[in-house]
N, C-alpha and C. Protein backbone atom coordinates (compact mmCIF):
# COMPACT_ATOMS: atom_id res chain seq x y z
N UNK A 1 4.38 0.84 33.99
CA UNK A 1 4.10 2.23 33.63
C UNK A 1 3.12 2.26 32.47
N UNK A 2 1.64 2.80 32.39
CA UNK A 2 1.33 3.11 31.37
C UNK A 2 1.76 3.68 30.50
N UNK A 3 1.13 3.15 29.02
CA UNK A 3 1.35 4.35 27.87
C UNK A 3 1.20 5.17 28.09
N UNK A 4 1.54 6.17 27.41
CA UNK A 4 0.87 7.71 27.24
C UNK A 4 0.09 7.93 26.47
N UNK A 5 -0.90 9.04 26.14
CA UNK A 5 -1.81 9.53 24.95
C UNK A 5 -1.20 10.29 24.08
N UNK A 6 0.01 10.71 24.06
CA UNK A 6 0.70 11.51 23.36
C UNK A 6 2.36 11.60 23.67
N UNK A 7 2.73 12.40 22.68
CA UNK A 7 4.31 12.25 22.73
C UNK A 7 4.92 13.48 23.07
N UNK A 8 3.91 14.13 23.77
CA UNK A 8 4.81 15.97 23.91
C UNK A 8 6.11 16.28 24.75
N UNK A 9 6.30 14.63 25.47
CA UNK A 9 7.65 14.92 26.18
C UNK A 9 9.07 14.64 24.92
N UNK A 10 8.21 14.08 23.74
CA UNK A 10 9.75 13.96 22.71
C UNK A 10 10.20 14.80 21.94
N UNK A 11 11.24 15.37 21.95
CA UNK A 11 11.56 16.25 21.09
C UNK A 11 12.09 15.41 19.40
N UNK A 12 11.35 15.18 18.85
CA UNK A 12 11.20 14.61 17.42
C UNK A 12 10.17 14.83 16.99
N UNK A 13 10.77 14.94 15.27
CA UNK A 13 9.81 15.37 13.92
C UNK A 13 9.04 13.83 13.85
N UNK A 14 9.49 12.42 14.21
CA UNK A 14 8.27 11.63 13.97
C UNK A 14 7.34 11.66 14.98
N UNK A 15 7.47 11.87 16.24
CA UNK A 15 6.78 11.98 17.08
C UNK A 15 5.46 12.83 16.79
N UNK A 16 6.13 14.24 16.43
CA UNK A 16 5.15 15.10 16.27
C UNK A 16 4.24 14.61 14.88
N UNK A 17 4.63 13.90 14.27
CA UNK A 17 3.92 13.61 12.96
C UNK A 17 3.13 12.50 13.54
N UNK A 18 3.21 11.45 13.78
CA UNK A 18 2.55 10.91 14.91
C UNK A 18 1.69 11.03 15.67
N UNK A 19 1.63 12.41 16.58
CA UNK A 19 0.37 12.65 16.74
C UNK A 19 -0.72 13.62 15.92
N UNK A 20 -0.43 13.67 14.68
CA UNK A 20 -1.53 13.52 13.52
C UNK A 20 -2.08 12.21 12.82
N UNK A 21 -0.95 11.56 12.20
CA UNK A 21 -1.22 10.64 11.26
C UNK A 21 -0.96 8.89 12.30
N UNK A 22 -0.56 8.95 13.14
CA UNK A 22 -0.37 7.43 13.81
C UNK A 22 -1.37 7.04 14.59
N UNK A 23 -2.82 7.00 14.61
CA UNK A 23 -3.50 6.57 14.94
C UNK A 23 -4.11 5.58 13.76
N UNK A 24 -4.70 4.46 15.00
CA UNK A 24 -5.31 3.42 13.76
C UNK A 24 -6.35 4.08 12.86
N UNK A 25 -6.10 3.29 11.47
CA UNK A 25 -7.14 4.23 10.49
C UNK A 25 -6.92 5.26 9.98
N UNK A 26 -6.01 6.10 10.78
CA UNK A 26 -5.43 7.35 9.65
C UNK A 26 -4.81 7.39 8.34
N UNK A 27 -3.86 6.52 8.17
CA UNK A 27 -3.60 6.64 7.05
C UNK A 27 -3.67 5.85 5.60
N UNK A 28 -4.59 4.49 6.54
CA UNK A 28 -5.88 4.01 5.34
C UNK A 28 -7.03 5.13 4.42
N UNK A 29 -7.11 6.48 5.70
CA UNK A 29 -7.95 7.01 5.26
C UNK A 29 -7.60 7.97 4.14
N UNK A 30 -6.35 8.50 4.36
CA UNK A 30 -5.31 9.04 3.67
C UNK A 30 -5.72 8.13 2.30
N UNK A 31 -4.65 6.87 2.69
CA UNK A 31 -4.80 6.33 1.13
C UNK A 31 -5.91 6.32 0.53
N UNK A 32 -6.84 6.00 0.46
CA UNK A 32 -7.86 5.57 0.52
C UNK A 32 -8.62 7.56 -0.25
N UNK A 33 -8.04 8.39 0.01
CA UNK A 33 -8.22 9.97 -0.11
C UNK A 33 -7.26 10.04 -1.95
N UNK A 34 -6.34 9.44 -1.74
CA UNK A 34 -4.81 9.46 -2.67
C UNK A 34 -5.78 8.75 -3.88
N UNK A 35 -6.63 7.95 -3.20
CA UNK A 35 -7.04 6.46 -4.49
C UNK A 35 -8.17 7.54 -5.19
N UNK A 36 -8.87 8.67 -4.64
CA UNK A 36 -9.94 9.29 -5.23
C UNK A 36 -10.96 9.06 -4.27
N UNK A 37 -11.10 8.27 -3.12
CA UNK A 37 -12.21 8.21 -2.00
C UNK A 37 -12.61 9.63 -1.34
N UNK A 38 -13.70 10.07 -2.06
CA UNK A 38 -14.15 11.74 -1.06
C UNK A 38 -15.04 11.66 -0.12
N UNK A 39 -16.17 10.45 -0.69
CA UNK A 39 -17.30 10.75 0.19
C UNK A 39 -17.26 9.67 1.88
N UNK A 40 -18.31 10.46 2.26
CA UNK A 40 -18.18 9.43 3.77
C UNK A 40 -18.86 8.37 3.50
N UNK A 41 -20.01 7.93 2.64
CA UNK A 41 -19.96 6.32 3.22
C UNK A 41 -19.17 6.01 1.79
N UNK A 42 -18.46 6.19 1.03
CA UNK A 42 -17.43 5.38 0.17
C UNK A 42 -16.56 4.90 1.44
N UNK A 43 -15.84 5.68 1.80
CA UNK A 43 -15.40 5.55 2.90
C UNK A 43 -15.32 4.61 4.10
N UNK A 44 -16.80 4.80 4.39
CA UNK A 44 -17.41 3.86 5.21
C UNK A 44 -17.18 2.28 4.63
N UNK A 45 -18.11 2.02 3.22
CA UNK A 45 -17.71 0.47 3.41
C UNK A 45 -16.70 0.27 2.63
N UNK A 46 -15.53 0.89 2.01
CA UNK A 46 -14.07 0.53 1.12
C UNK A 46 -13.46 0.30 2.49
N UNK A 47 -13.20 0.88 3.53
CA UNK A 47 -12.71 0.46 4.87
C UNK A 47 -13.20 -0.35 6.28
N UNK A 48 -14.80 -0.31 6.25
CA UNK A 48 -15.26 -1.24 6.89
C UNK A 48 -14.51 -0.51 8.25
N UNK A 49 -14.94 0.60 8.35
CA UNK A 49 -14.55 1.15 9.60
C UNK A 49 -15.66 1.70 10.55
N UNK A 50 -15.83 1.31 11.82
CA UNK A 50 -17.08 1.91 12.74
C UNK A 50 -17.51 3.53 12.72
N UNK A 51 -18.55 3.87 11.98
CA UNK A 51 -18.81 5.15 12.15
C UNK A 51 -18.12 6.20 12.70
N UNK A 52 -18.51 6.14 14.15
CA UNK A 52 -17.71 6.59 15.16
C UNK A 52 -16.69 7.50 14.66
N UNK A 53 -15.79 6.13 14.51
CA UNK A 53 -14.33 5.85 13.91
C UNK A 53 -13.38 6.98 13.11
N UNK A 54 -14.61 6.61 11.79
CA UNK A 54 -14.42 7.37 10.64
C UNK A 54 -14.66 9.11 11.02
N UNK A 55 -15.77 9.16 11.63
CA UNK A 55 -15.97 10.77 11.61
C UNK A 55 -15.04 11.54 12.62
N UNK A 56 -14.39 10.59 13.37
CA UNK A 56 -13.28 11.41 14.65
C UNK A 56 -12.14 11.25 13.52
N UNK A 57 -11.25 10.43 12.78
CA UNK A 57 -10.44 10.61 12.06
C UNK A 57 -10.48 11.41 11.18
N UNK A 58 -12.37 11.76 10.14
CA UNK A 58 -11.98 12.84 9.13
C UNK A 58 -12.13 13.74 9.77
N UNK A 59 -12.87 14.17 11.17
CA UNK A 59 -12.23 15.49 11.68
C UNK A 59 -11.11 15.75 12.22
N UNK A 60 -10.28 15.06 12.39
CA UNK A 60 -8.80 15.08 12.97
C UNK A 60 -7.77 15.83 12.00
N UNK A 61 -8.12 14.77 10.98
CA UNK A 61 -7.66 15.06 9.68
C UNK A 61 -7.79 16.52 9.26
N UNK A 62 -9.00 17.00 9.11
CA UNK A 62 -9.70 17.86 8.79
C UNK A 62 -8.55 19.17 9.27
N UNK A 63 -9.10 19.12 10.43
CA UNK A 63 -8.50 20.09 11.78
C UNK A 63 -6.85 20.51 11.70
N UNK A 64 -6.21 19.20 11.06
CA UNK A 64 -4.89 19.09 10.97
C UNK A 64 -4.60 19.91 9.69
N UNK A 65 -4.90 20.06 8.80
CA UNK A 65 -4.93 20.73 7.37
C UNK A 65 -4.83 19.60 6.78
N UNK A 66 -5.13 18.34 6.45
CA UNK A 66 -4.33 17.26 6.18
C UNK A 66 -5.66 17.32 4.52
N UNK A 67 -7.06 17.09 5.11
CA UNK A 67 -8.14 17.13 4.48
C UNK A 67 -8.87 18.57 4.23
N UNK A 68 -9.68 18.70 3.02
CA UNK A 68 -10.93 19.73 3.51
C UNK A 68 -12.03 19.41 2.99
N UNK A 69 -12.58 19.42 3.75
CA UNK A 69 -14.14 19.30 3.98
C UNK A 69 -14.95 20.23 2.51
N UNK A 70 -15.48 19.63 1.26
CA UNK A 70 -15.80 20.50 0.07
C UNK A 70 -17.76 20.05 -0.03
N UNK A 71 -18.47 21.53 0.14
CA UNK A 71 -19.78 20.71 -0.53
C UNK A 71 -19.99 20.23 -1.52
N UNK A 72 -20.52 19.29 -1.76
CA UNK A 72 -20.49 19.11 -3.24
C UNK A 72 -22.27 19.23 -3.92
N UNK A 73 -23.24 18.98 -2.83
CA UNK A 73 -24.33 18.70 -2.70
C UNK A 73 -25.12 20.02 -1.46
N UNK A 74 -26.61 20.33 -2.01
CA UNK A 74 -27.03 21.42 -0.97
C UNK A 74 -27.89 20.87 0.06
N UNK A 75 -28.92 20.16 -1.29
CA UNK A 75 -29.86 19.57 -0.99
C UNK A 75 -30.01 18.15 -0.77
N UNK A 76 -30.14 17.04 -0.06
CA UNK A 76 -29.40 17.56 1.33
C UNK A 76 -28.48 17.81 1.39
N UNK A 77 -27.58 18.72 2.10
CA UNK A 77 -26.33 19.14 2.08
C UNK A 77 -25.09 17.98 2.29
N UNK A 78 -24.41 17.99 1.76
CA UNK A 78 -23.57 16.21 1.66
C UNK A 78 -22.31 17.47 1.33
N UNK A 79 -21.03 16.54 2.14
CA UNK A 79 -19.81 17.17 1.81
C UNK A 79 -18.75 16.07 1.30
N UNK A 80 -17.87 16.80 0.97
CA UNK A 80 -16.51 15.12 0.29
C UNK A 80 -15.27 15.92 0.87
N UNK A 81 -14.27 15.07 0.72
CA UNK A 81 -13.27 15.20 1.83
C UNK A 81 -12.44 15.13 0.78
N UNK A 82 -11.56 16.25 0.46
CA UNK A 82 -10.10 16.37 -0.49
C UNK A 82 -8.77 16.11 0.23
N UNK A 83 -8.32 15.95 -0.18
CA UNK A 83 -6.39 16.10 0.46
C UNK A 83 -5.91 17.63 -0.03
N UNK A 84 -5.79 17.79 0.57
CA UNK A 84 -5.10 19.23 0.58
C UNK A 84 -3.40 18.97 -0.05
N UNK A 85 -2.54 20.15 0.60
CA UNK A 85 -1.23 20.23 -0.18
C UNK A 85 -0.67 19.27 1.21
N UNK A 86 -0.78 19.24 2.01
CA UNK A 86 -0.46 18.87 3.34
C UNK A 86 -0.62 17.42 3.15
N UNK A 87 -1.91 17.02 2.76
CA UNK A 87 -2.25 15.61 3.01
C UNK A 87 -1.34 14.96 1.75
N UNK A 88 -1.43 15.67 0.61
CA UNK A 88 -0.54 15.06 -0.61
C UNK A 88 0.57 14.68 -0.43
N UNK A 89 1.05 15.89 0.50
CA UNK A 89 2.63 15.17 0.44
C UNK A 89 2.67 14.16 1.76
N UNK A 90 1.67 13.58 1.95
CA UNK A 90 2.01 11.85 2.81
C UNK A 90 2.75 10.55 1.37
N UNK A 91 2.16 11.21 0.71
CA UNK A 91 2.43 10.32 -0.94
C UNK A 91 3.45 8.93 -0.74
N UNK A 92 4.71 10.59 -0.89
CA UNK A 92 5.71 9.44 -0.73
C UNK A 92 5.94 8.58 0.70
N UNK A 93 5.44 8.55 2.07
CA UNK A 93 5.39 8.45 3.01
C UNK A 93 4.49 6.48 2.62
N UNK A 94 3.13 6.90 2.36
CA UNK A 94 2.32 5.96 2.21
C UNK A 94 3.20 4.84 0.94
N UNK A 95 3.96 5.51 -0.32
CA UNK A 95 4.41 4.67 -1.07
C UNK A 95 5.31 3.85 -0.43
N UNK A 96 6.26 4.38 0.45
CA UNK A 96 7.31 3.69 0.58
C UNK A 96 6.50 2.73 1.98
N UNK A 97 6.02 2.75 2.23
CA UNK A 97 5.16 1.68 3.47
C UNK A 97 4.81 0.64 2.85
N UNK A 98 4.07 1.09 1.74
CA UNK A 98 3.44 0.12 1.24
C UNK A 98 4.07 -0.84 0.57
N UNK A 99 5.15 -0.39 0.16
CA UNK A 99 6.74 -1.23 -0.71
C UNK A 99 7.22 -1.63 0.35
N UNK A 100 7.40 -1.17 1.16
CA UNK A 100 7.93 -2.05 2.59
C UNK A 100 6.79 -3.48 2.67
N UNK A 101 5.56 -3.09 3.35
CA UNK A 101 4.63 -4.01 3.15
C UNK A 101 4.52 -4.76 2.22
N UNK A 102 5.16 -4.96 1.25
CA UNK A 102 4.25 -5.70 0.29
C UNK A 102 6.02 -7.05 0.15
N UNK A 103 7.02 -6.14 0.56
CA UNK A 103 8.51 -6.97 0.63
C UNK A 103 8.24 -7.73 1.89
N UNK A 104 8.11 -7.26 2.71
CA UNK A 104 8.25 -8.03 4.19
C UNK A 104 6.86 -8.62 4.74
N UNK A 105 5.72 -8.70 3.94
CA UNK A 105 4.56 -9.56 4.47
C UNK A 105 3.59 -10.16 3.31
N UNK A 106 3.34 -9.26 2.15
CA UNK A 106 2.73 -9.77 1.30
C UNK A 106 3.35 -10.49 -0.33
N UNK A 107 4.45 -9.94 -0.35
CA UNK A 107 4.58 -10.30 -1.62
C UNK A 107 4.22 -10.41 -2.97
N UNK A 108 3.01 -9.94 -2.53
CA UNK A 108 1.88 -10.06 -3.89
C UNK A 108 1.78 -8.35 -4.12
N UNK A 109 1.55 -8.21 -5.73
CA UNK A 109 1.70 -7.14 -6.48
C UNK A 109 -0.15 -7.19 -6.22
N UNK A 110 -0.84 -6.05 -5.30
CA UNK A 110 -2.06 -5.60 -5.51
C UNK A 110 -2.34 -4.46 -6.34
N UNK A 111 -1.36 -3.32 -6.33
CA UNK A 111 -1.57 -2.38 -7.15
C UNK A 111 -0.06 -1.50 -7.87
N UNK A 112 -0.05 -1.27 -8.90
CA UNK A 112 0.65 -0.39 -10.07
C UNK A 112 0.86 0.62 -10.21
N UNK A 113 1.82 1.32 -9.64
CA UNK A 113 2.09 3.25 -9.90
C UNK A 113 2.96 3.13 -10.76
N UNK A 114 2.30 3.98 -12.02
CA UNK A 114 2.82 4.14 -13.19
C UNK A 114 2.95 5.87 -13.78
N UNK A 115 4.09 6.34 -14.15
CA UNK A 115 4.01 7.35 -15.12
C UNK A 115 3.12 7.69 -15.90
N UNK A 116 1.69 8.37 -16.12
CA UNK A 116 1.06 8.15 -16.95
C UNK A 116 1.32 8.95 -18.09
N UNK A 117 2.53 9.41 -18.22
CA UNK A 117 2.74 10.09 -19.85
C UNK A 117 3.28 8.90 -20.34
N UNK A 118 3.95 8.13 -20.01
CA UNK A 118 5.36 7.25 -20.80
C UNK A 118 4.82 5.53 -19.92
N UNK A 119 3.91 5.44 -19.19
CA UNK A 119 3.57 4.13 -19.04
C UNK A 119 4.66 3.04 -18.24
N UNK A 120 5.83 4.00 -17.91
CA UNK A 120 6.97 3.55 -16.94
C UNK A 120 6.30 3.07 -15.54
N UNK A 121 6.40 2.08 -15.05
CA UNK A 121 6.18 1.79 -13.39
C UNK A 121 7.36 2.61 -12.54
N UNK A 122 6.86 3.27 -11.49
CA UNK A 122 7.51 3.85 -10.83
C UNK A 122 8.75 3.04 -10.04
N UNK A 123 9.61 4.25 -9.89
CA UNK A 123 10.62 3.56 -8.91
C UNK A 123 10.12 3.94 -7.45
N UNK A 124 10.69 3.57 -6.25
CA UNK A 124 10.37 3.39 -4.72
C UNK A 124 10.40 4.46 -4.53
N UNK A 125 10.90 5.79 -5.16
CA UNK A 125 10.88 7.23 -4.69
C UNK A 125 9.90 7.88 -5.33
N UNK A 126 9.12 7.17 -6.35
CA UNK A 126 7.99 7.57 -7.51
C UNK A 126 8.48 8.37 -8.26
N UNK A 127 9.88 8.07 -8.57
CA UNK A 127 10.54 8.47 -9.78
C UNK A 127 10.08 7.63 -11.35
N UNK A 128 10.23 7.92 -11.53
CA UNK A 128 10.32 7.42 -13.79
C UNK A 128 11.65 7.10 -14.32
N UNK A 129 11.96 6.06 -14.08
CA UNK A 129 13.19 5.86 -14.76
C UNK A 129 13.51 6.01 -16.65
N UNK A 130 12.52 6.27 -16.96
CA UNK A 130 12.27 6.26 -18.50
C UNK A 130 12.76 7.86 -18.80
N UNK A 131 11.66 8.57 -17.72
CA UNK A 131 11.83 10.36 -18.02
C UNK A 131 12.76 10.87 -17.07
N UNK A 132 13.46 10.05 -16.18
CA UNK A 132 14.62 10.88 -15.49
C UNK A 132 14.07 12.37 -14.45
N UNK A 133 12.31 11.47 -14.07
CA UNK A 133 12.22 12.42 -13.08
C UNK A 133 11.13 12.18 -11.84
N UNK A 134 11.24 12.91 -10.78
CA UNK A 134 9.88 12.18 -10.01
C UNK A 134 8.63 12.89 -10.44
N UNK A 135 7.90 11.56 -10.40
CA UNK A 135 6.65 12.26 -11.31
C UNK A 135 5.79 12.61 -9.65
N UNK A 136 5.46 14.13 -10.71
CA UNK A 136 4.12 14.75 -9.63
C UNK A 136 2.72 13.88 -9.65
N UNK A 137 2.64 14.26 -8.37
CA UNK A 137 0.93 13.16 -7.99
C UNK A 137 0.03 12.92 -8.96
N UNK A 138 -0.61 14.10 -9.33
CA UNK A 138 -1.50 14.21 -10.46
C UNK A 138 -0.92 13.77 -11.72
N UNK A 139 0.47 12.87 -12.04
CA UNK A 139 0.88 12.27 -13.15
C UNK A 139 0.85 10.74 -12.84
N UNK A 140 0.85 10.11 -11.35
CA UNK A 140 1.09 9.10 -11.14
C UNK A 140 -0.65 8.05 -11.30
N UNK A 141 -0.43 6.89 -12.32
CA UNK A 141 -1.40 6.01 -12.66
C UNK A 141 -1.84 5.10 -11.80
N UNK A 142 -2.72 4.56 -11.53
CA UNK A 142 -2.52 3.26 -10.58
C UNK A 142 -3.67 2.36 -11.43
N UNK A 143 -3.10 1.31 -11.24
CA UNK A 143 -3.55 0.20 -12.03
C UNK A 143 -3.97 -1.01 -10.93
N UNK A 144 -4.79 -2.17 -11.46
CA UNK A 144 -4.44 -3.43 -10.04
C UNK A 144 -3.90 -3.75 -10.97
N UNK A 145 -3.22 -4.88 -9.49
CA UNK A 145 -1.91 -5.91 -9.77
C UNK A 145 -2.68 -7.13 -9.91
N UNK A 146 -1.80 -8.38 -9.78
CA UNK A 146 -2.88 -9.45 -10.08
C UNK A 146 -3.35 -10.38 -8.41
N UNK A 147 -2.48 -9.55 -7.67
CA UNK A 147 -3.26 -10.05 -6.28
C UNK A 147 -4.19 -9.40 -5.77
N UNK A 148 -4.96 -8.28 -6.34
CA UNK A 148 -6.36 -8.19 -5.93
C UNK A 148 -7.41 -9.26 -6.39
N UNK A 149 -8.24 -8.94 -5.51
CA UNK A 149 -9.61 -9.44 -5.90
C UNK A 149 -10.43 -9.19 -7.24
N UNK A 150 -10.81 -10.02 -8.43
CA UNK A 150 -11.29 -9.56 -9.16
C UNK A 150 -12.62 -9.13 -9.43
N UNK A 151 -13.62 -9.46 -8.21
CA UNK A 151 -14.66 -9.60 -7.91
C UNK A 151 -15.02 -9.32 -6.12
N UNK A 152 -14.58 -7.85 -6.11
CA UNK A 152 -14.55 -7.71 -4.69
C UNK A 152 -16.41 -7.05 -4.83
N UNK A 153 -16.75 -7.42 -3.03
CA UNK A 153 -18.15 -6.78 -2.82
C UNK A 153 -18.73 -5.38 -2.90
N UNK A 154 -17.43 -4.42 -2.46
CA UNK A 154 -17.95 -3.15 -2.09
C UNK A 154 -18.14 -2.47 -3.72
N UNK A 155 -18.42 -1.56 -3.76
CA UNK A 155 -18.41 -0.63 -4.95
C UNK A 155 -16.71 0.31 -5.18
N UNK A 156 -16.49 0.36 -3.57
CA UNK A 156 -15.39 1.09 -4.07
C UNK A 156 -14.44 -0.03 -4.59
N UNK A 157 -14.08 -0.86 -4.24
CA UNK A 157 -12.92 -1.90 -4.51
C UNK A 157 -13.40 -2.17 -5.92
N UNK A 158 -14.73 -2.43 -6.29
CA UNK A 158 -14.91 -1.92 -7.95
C UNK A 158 -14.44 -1.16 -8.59
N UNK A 159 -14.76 -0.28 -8.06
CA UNK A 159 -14.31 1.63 -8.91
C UNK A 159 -12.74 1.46 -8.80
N UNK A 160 -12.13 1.11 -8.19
CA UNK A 160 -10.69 1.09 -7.72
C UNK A 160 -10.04 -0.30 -8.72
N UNK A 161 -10.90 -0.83 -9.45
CA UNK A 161 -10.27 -2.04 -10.27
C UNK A 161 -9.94 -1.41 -11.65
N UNK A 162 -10.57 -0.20 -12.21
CA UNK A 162 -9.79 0.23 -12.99
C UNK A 162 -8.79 1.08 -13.37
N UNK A 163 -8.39 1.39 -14.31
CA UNK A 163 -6.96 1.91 -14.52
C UNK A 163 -6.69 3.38 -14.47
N UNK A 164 -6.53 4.19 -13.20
CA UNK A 164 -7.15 5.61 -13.10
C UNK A 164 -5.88 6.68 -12.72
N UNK A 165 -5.91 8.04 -12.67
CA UNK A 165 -5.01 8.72 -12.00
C UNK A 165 -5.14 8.38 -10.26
N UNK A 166 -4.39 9.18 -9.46
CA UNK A 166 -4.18 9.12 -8.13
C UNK A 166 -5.35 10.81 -8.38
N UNK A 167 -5.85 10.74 -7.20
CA UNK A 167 -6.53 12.16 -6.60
C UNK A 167 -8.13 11.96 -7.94
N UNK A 168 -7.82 11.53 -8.62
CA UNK A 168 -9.42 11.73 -9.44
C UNK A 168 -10.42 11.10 -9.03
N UNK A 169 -11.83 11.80 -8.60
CA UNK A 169 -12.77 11.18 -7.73
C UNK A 169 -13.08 10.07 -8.28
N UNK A 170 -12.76 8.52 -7.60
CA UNK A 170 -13.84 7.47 -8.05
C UNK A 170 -15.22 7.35 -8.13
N UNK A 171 -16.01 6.86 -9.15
CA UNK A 171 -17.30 7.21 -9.11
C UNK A 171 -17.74 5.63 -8.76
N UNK A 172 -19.08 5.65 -8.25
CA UNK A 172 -19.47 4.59 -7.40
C UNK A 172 -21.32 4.32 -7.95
N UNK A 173 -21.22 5.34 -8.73
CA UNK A 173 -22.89 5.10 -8.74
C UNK A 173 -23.28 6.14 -8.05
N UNK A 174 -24.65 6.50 -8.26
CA UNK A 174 -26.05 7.28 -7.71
C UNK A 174 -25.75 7.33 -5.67
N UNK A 175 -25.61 8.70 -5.30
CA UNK A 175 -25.51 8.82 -4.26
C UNK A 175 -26.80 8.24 -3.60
């Protein structure tokens, strides 16, 4: 029996979430949105994803409320891609994956979510055990760990080596 292209015969909340965010590349792109990535070719080479690829996912995204599409530029007209309220709350979704991932395949500490009032590392729910609360997005720090690369090629994996909020645009240099 073939797969299917979709899940409309299941009656489930992952299913239906699923066919937004469970395609390959979606929710690299997500993260990758969370880390401060707006523009399309940041995008392009921090993920090393086929054109194509990228522009059917940020319109998917898009379409879904997940992203929105912001000009930032007229001349030529150039747009950047935000997370909306929709796409934010993947947060805790992407945290706890990635704590999964990093227990059951990598082991290695690549990156640091920290409290940035009180400098606490988060707990698995992106709580603060220091302030006795879950810290909101726009409070959470991210730092690298010591299993990144210290000398990666792209610009973004640069911009992404220092010590920044979540959602604040990484800067990359001269468009």
């Amino acid at each position: 029996m073939a797969l299917g292209k979709d899940y409309a015969a299941q009656e489930c909340s992952i299913a239906r979430a699923l066919e937004i965010i469970g395609e390959r590349w979606t929710l690299l792109v997500v993260r990758d949105a969370l880390y401060g990535v707006r523009r399309y070719n940041d995008f392009l080479v921090h993920l090393r994803i086929p054109r194509a690829v990228l522009a059917s996912r940020l319109q998917a995204l898009t379409a879904a409320g997940i992203l929105e599409k912001r000009r930032y530029q007229e001349s030529p007209p150039r747009d950047e891609y935000v997370l909306t309220e929709r796409g934010r709350a993947l947060w805790p979704t992407l945290r706890s994956l990635g704590l999964w991932g990093r227990e059951h395949f990598t082991e290695t500490l690549l990156r640091v979510f920290r409290h940035a009032t009180c400098g606490t590392e988060l707990g698995p729910y992106g709580e603060c055990s220091a302030c006795g609360t879950t810290v909101p997005l726009e409070d959470v720090e991210m730092a690298p760990g010591p299993g990144l690369d210290p000398d990666p090629e792209d610009p973004v994996s640069r911009a992404l080596l220092k010590t920044k909020r979540l959602l604040q645009p990484i800067e990359t240099g001269p468009v």
